[in-house]
Every structure is written in C-alpha cells, then in structure tokens.
Protein backbone atom coordinates (compact mmCIF):
# COMPACT_ATOMS: atom_id res chain seq x y z
CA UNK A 1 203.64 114.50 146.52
CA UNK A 2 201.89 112.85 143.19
CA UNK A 3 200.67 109.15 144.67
CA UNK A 4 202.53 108.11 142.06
CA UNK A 5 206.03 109.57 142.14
CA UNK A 6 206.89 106.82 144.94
CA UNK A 7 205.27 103.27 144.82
CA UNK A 8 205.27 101.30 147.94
CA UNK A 9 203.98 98.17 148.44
CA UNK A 10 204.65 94.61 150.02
CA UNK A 11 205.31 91.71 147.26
CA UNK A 12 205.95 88.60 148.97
CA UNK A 13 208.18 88.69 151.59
CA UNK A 14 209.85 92.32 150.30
CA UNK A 15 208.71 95.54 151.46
CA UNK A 16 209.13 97.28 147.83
CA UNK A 17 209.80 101.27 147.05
CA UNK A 18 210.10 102.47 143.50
CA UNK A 19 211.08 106.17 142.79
CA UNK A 20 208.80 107.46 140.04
CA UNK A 21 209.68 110.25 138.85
CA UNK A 22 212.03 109.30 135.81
CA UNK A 23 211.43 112.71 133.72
CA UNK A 24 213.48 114.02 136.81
CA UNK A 25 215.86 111.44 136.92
CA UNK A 26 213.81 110.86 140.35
CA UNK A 27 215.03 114.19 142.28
CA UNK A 28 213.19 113.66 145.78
CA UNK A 29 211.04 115.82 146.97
CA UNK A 30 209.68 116.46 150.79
CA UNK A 31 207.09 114.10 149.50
CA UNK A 32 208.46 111.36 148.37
CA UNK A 33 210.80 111.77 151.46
CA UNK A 34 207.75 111.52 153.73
CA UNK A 35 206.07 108.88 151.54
CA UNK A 36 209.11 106.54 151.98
CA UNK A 37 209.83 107.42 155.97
CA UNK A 38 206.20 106.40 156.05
CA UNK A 39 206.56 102.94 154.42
CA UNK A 40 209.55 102.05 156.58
CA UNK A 41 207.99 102.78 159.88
CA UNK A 42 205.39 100.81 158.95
CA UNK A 43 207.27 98.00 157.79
CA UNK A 44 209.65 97.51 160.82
CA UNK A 45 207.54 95.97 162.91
CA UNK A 46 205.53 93.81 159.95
CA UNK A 47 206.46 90.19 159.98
CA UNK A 48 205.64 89.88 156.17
CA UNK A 49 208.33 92.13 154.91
CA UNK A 50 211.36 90.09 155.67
CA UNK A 51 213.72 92.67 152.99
CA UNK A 52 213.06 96.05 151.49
CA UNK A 53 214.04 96.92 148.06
CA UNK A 54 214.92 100.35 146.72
CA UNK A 55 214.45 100.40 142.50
CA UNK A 56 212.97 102.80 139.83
CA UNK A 57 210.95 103.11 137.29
CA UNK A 58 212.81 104.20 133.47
CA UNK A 59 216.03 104.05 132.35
CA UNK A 60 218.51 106.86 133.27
CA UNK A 61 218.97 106.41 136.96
CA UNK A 62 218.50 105.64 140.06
CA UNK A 63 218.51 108.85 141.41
CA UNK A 64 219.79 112.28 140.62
CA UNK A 65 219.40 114.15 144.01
CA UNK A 66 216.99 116.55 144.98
CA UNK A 67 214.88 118.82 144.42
CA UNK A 68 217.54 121.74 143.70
CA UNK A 69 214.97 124.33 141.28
CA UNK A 70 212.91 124.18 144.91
CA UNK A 71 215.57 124.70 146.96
CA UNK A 72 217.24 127.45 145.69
CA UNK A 73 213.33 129.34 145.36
CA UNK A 74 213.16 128.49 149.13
CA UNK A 75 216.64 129.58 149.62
CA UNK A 76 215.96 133.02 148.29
CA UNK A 77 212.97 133.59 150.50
CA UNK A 78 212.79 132.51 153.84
CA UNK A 79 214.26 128.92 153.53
CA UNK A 80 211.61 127.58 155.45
CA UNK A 81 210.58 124.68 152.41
CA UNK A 82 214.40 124.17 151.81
CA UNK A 83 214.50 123.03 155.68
CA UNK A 84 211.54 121.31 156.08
CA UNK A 85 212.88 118.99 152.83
CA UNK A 86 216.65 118.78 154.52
CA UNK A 87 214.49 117.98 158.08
CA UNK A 88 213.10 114.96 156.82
CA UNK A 89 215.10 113.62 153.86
CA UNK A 90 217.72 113.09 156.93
CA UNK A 91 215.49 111.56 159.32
CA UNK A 92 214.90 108.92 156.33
CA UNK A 93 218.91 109.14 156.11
CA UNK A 94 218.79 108.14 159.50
CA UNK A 95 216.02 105.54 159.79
CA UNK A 96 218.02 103.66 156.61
CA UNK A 97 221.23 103.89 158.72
CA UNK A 98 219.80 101.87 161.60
CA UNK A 99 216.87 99.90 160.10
CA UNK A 100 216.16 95.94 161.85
CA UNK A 101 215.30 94.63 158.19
CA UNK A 102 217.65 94.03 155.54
CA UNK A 103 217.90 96.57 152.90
CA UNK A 104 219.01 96.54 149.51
CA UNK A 105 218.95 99.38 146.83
CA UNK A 106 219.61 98.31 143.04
CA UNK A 107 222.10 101.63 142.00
CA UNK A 108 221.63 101.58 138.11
CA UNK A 109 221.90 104.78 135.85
CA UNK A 110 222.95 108.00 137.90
CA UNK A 111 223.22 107.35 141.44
CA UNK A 112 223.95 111.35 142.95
CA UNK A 113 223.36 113.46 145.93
CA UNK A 114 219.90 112.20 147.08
CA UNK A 115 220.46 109.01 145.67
CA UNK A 116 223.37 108.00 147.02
CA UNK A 117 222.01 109.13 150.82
CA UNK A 118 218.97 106.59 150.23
CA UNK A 119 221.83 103.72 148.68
CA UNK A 120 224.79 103.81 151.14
CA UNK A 121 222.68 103.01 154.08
CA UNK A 122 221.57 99.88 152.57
CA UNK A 123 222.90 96.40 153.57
CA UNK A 124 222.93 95.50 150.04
CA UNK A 125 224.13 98.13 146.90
CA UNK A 126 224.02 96.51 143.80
CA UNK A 127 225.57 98.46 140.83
CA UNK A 128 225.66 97.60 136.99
CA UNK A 129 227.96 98.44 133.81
CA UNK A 130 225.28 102.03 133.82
CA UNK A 131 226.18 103.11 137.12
CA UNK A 132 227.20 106.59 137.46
CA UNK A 133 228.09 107.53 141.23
CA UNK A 134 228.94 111.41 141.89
CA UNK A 135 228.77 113.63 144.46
CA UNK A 136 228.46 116.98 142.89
CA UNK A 137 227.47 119.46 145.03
CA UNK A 138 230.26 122.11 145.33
CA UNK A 139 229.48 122.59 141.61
CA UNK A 140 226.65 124.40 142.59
CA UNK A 141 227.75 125.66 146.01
CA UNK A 142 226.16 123.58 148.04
CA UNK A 143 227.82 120.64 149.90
CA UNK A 144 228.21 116.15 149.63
CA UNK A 145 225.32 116.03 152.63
CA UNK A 146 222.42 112.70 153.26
CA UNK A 147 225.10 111.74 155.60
CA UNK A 148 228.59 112.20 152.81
CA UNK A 149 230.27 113.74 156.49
CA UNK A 150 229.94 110.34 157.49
CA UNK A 151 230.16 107.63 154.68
CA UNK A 152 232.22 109.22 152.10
CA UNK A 153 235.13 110.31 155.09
CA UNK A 154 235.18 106.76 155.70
CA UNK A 155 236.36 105.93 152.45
CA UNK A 156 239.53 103.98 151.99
CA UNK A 157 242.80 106.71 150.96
CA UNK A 158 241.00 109.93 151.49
CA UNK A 159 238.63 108.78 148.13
CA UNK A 160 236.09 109.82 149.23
CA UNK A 161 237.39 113.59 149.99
CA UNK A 162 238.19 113.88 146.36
CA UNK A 163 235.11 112.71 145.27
CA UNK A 164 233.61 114.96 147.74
CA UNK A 165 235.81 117.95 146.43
CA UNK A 166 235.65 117.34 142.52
CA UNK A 167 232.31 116.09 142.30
CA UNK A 168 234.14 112.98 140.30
CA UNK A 169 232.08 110.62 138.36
CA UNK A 170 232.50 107.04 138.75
CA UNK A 171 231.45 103.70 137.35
CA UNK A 172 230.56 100.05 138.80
CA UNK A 173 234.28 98.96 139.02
CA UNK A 174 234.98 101.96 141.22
CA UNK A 175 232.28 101.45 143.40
CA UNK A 176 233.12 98.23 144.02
CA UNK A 177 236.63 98.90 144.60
CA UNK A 178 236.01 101.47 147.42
CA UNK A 179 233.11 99.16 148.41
CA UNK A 180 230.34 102.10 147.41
CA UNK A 181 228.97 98.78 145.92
CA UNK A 182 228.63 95.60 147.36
CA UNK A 183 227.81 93.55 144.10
CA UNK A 184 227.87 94.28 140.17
CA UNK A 185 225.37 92.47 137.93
CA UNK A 186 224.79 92.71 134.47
CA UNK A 187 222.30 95.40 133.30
CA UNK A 188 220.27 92.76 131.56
CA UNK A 189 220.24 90.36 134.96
CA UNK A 190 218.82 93.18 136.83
CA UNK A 191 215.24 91.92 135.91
CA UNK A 192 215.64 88.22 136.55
CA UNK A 193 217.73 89.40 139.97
CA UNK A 194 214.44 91.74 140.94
CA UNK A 195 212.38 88.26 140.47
CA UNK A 196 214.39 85.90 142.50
CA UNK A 197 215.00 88.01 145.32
CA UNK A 198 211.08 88.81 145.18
CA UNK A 199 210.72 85.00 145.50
CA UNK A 200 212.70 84.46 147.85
CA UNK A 201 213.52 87.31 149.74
CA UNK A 202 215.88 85.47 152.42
CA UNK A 203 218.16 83.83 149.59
CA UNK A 204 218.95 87.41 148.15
CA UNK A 205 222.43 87.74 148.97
CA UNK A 206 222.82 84.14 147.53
CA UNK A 207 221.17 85.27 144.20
CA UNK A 208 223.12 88.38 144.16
CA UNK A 209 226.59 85.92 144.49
CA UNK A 210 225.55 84.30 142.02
CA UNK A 211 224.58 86.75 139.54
CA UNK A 212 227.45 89.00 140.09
CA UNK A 213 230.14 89.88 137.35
CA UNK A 214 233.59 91.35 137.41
CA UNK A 215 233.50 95.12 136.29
CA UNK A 216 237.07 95.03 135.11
CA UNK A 217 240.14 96.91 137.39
CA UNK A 218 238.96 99.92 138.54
CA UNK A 219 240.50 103.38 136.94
CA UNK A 220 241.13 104.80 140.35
CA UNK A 221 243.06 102.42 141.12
CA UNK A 222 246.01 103.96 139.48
CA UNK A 223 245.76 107.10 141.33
CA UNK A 224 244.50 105.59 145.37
CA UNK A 225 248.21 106.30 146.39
CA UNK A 226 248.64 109.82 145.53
CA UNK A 227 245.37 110.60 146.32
CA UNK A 228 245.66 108.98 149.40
CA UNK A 229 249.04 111.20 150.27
CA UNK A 230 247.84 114.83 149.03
CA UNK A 231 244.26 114.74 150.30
CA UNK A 232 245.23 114.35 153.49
CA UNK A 233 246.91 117.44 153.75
CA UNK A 234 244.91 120.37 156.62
CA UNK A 235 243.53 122.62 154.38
CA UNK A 236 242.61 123.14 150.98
CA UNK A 237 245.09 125.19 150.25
CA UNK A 238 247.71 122.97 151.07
CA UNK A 239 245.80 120.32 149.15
CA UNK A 240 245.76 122.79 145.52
CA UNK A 241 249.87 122.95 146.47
CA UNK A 242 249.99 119.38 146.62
CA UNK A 243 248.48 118.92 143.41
CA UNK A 244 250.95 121.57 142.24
CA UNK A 245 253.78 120.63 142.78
CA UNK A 246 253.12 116.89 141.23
CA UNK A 247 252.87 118.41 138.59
CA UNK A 248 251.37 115.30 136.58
CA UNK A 249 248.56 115.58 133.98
CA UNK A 250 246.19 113.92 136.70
CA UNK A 251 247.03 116.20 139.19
CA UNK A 252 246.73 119.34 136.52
CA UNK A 253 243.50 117.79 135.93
CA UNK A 254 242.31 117.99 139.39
CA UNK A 255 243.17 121.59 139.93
CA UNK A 256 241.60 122.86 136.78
CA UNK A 257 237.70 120.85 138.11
CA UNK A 258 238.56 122.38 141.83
CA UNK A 259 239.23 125.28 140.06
CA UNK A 260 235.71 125.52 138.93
CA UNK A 261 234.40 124.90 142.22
CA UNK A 262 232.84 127.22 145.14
CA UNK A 263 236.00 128.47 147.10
CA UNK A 264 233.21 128.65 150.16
CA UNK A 265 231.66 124.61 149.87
CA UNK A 266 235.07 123.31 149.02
CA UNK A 267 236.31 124.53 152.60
CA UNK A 268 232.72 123.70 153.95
CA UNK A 269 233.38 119.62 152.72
CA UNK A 270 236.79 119.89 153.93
CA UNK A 271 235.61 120.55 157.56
CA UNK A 272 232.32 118.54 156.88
CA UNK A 273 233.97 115.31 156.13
CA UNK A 274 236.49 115.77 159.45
CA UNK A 275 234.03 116.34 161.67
CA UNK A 276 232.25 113.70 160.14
CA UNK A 277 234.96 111.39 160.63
CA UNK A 278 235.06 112.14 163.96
CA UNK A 279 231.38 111.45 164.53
CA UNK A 280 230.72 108.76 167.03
CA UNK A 281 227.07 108.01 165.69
CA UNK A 282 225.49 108.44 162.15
CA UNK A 283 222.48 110.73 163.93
CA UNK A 284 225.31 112.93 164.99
CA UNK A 285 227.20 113.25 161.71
CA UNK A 286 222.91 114.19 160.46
CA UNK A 287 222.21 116.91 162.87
CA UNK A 288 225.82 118.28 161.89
CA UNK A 289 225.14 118.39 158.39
CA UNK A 290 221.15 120.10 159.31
CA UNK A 291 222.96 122.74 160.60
CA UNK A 292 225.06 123.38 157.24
CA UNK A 293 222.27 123.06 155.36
CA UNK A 294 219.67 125.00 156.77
CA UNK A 295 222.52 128.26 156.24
CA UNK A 296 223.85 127.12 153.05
CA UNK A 297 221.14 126.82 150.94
CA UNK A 298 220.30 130.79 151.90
CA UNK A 299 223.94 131.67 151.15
CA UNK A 300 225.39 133.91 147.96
CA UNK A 301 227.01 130.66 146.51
CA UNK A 302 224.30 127.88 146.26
CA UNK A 303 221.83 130.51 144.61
CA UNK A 304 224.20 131.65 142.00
CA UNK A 305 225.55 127.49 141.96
CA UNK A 306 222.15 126.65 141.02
CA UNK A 307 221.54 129.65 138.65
CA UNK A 308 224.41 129.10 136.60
CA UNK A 309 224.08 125.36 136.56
CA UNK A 310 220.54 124.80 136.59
CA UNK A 311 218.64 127.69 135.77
CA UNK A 312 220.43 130.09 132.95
CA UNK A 313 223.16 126.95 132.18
CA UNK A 314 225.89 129.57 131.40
CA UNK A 315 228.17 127.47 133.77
CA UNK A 316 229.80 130.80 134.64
CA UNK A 317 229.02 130.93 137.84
CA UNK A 318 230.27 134.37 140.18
CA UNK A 319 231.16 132.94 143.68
CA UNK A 320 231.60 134.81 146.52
CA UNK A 321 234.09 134.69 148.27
CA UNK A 322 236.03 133.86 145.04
CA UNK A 323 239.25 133.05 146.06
CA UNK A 324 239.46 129.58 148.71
CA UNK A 325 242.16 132.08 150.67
CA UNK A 326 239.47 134.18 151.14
CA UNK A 327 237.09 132.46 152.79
CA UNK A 328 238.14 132.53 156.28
CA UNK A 329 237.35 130.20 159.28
CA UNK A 330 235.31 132.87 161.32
CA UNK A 331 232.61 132.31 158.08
CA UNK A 332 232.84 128.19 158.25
CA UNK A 333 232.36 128.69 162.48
CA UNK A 334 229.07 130.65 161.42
CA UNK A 335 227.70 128.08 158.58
CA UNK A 336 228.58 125.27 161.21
CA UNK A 337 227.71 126.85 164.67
CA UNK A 338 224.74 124.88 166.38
CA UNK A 339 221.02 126.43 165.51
CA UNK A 340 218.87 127.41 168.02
CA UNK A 341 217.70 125.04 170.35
CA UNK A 342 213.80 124.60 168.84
CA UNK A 343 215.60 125.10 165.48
CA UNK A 344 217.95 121.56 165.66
CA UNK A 345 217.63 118.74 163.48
CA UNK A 346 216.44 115.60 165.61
CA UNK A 347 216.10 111.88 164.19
CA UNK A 348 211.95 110.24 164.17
CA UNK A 349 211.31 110.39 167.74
CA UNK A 350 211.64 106.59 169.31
CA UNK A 351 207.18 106.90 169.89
CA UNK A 352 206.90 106.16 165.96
CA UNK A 353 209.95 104.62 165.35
C-alpha cells in the first residue's frame, strides 16, 4: 500500500480514516485493508479515541469497491492474491461488525461493493443528496459479499435481494427508507458536520439530528409491495415468472437488467443471501461468503464479468452457464462446500483483537 492511499490518525477525541485513493474512486486494496484493520486494533483499547470516522478525500465517492483489475489477474493464475485480499478485507468486515467504539462512516458519492462492507457496519451512516448505493456484482459475475449474505437479507420486503440481484442504484431517500442510512445531511453541511463531531466527538449523534434533512419520499417506495411478494419466491426461476406474469413496465424492466446478469452469481446471491439470513452470527455469514469467494473469483464468469466490463468495455459479456436453468445445484454445492480445513476463513484471532 502507498502511505498515502489511507490516512489514519487521532484528532481529538476521533480515531479518523480517510480513503485516498480518489483517481480510483477509492477501490481497496489488501493494503489499505491491512492499513485500516491496523488502526482499529490499535484504537480499541485507546482511551483518546472515543469515535472513529470513516471519510475520503475528492469528490466522486466514498467508495467504489475493490480492487477488481487485481482480482481477476489473481483469478486467472493461482488466486492466491485474490484470497489473501478477500482474507482480510473480511476480517476488517468483521472487526467493524463488533467494534466497542462508536463508528460512523460519512457515505457521499458512490458508496458500492467494498464500500458499502466498510459503511453498514457502522453505528452511524450518514448519506447526502450525492449518494449512490449499489451492489453490482453479478454484473461482472461475481457476487454482493463484505458481509451482503448478512445485511442486505435483512432488508425490509426482500429489498435487499433485488438490489442484490439487479445491482440497482439508489439515492439518499432510499437509503434512508430501508435504513441503509441512518441520517441525510446536506452535501454542503458535510464539512461543518466533520468539524463538530471532531469537537465534540460524544455529541455526534446530536449534531447529526440536528443537521439532518428530509431527502424527499423514496422511489422504491412505490414498488416495496410487489417486490416484497415476487422476491420471495424459491428460486430464480420462479422469481423471472413472477416478474412475467405482472407484466408491468417495472417488472419488464427488471427482467431485461436480470437478463443481463450472470445466470451462475444470480443463483449464487439467491442461496448467499438465505443462508445468510439464516446466519446466527455476522463471523459466520463471513467465513460463508470466504468460501464463495475464494472459488468464484477463479470461475469462467467473474473473468469474462470483469473483461467485458472492466477491461475491453464491450459489455457483451459470454457467461457460462448461459441460461439460469442451466446452472444446476450440484455446481452452487461445489462453489459453497466448506474449504479445507487450513484453507478456512477465520476472524483476527482474540490475542490481537
């Protein structure tokens, strides 16, 4: 990691971490991952860091995931970098989860993938008119992981299952709504916000009260109910016949994105965000999600995802399987079968944390 793609200090009472990479939109890498994991451990036990902050540096976003160009290299070797980053970018999934200290991440610009697993942890998510909040992985084949198994399938009306599916894009009043966000401020308070809760670190929900606004109604609301009713069906086939036979210009809408999807991640999600649901701890839902990754990111659909997307932006992308009725569950019991045993994903072991 460049020492200067994550600053990390202590101002005042707030333990302080600013993503630095804006010509990336801030993609983590294993770096900045270990540079941050660092800063928390050694913050958790410091009596002078009574809050820690989560910002950025520029103006496009918070955070646009990872480092995918790296990934997919990795993935079409041996995989061994591409695990080592998923390793530790969900141990800091995990130590957010359960950290003593209040947290608080400021979720302005693009908030995606990466990004959202360092904001949804936090105590305190504080969104503005710029937010953009997506999920967008089976775009590229790979899947809504940093703990999505576990946040976004407890989303109110099987939300967060479409998100997860479409790779949907949503704004402040959304995030609010489905409480993704626990407070919207103005883009121009964000400044003045950063300075009072800096000041006075243990007042910071107060200043956040008070310089919250009302995003407007939320778009989604108009469609909670019927996604709510045809997400919940058992497969994803019976979810595309939902949306079928409604036959509205939402629903059409919905099949023609899904449509564009990898037949293999959208059935991967499906099962993901179940399980996930099902999860009694967060560290469980994390070593669940290891286990997808670490065969995922080696898999026919992530490396074409990620070509097609990324690399040679044709957007054409050739999945394989190509056709959701043909991937079959013997294929999602492999991607999802445990790893061996020196192979599992563990969280920081309780000596450093």
């Amino acid at each position: 990691m460049s020492e200067h793609e994550v600053l990390t200090r202590i101002e005042g009472g707030v333990g302080r971490i600013t993503l630095n990479r804006p010509g990336a939109i801030h993609a983590l890498t294993t770096g900045m991952c270990r540079g941050m994991t660092e800063a928390l451990l050694a913050w958790r036990e410091n009596p002078a860091v009574k809050l820690v902050m989560f910002d950025h540096t520029g103006e496009r976003g918070f955070c646009a995931g990872g480092d995918i160009r790296m990934l997919a290299e990795s993935g079409a070797a041996d995989g061994r970098l591409a695990r080592e980053f998923f390793f530790i970018e969900y141990r800091l999934n995990d130590l957010l989860f359960g950290y003593p200290k209040p947290t608080l991440a400021f979720m302005d610009g693009i908030v995606m993938g990466g990004g959202v697993g360092l904001s949804l942890p936090c105590r305190l998510r504080v969104a503005t008119p710029r937010t953009t909040f997506a999920m967008p992985e089976t775009g590229i084949g790979l899947f809504p992981d940093v703990g999505g198994g576990w946040h976004l399938s407890r989303l109110p009306d099987q939300t967060g299952l479409w998100l997860a599916l479409t790779g949907a894009r949503i704004k402040a009043a959304d995030c609010l709504a489905l409480g993704l966000a626990s407070h919207v401020v103005a883009t121009e308070s964000v400044g003045d916000l950063k300075t009072a809760i800096l000041a006075a670190p243990d007042r910071a929900e107060a200043a956040l009260a008070k310089a919250s606004i009302d995003p407007g109604s939320a778009p989604i609301a108009a469609h909670r109910a019927t996604i709510g009713r045809l997400f919940a069906a058992k497969s994803i086939e019976a979810i595309l016949a939902g949306l079928e036979a409604e036959g509205s210009d939402w629903a059409r809408d919905q099949l023609a994105t899904l449509a564009t999807k990898s037949p293999q991640t959208l059935k991967v999600s499906l099962r993901q965000l179940r399980l996930g649901r099902a999860c009694a701890t967060f560290t469980e839902n994390m070593a669940m999600e290891y286990r997808i990754g670490a065969r995922v990111v080696q898999r026919h659909d992530f490396l074409e995802g990620v070509r097609a997307v990324i690399i040679d932006k044709d957007n054409a992308p050739r999945w394989n399987p190509s056709a959701v009725s043909d991937v079959d569950e013997a294929l999602l019991d492999t991607i999802f079968a445990p790893l061996p045993t020196d192979d599992e994903w563990t969280p920081i072991p309780e000596t450093l944390a």
